[in-house]
Protein backbone atom coordinates (compact mmCIF):
# COMPACT_ATOMS: atom_id res chain seq x y z
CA UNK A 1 123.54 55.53 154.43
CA UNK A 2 120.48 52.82 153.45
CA UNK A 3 118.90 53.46 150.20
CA UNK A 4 116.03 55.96 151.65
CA UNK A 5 118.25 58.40 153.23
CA UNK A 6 120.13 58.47 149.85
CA UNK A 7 117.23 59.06 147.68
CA UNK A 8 116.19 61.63 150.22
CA UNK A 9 119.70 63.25 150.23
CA UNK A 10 119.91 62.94 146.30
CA UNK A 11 116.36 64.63 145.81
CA UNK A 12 117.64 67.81 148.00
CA UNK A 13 120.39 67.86 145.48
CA UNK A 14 118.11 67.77 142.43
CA UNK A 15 115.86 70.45 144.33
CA UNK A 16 119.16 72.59 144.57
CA UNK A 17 120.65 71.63 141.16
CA UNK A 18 117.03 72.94 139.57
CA UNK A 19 117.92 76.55 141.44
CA UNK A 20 120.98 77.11 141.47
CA UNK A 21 122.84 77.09 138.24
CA UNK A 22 126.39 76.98 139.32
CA UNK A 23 125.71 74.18 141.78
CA UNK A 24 124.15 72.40 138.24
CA UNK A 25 127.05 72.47 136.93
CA UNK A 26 128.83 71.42 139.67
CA UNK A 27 126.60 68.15 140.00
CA UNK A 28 127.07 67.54 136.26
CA UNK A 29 130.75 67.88 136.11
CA UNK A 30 131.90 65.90 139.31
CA UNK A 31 129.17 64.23 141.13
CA UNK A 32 131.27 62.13 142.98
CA UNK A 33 132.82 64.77 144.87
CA UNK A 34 129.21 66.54 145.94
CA UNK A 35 128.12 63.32 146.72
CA UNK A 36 131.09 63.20 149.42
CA UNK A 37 130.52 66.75 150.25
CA UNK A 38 126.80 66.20 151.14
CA UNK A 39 127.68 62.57 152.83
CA UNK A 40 126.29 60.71 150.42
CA UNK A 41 128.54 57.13 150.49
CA UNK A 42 128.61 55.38 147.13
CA UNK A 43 129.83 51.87 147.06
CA UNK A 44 133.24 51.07 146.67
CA UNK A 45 133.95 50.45 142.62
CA UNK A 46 130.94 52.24 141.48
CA UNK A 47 131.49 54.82 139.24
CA UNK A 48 128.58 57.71 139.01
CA UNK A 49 127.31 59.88 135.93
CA UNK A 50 124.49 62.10 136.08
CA UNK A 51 122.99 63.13 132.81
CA UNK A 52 119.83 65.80 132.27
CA UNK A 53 116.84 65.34 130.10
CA UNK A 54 115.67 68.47 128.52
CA UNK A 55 112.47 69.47 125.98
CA UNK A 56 115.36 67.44 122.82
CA UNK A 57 117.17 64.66 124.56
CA UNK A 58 115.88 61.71 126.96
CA UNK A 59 117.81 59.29 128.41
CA UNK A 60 116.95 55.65 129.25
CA UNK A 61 118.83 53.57 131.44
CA UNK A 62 119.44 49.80 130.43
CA UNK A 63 119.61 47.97 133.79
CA UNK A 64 122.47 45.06 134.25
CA UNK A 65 120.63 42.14 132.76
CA UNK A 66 119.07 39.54 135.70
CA UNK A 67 121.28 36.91 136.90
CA UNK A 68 118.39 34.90 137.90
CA UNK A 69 114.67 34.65 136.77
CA UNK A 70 112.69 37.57 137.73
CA UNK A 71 109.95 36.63 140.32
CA UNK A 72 106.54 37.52 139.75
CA UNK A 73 106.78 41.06 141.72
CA UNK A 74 109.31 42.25 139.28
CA UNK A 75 107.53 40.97 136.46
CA UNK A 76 104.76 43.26 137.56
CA UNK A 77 107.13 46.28 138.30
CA UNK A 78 108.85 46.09 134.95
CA UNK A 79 105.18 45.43 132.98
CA UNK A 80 103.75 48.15 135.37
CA UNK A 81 104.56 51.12 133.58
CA UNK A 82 107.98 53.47 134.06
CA UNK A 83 109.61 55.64 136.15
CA UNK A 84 112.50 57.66 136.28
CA UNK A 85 114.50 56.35 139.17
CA UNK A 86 115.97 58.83 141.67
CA UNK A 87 119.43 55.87 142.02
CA UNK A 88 119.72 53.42 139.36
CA UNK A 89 122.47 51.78 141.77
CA UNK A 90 120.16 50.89 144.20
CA UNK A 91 117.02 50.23 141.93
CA UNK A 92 119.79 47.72 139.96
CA UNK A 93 120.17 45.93 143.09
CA UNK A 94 116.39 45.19 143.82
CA UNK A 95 116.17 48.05 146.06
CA UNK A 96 111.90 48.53 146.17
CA UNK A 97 112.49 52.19 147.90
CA UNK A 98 113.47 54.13 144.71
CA UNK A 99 111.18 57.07 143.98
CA UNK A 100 109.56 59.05 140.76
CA UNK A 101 111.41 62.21 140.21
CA UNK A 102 109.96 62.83 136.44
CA UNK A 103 107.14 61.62 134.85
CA UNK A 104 107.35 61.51 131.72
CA UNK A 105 105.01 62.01 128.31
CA UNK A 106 106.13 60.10 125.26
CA UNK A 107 102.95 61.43 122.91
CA UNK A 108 104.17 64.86 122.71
């Protein structure tokens, strides 16, 4: 699955985690195993967490640091602004596809 059909495929499951309680859970608990239900392939040696921001807690993901210089693209992407990144796996890798699920408001 390239990195656009699993964003796609990981957005239905956010659209179904946000309705259905039990499947929240579910998500939260194992997502490994409703990735492979759903036919989402991770890569091999990757291990997957999911956590949930609510109204108290946000997280932040720390990306692996570069191996190389960042080119100037990047440095605009990182400078840009941020987003909340439907698969940090991908997005870690250089993948340009990811998507905004949340934006987010840190004056409140």
């Amino acid at each position: 699955m390239d990195p656009k059909e699993f964003q796609k495929a990981y957005g239905k499951l956010v659209a179904k985690a946000w309705s259905d309680a039990e499947f929240k859970a579910k998500l939260l608990a194992d997502p490994m195993k409703v990735f492979k239900e759903n036919s989402m392939e991770v890569p091999a040696g990757i291990e997957v967490r999911i956590v949930e921001n609510t109204a108290d807690i946000m997280h932040f993901i720390l990306p692996p640091e570069p191996s190389d210089e960042l080119t100037d693209e990047q440095l605009t992407g990182a400078a840009g602004g941020m987003l909340l990144s439907a698969c940090s796996i991908w997005l870690s890798l250089g993948c340009e596809a990811c998507i905004t699920i949340t934006p987010i408001n840190l004056t409140k």
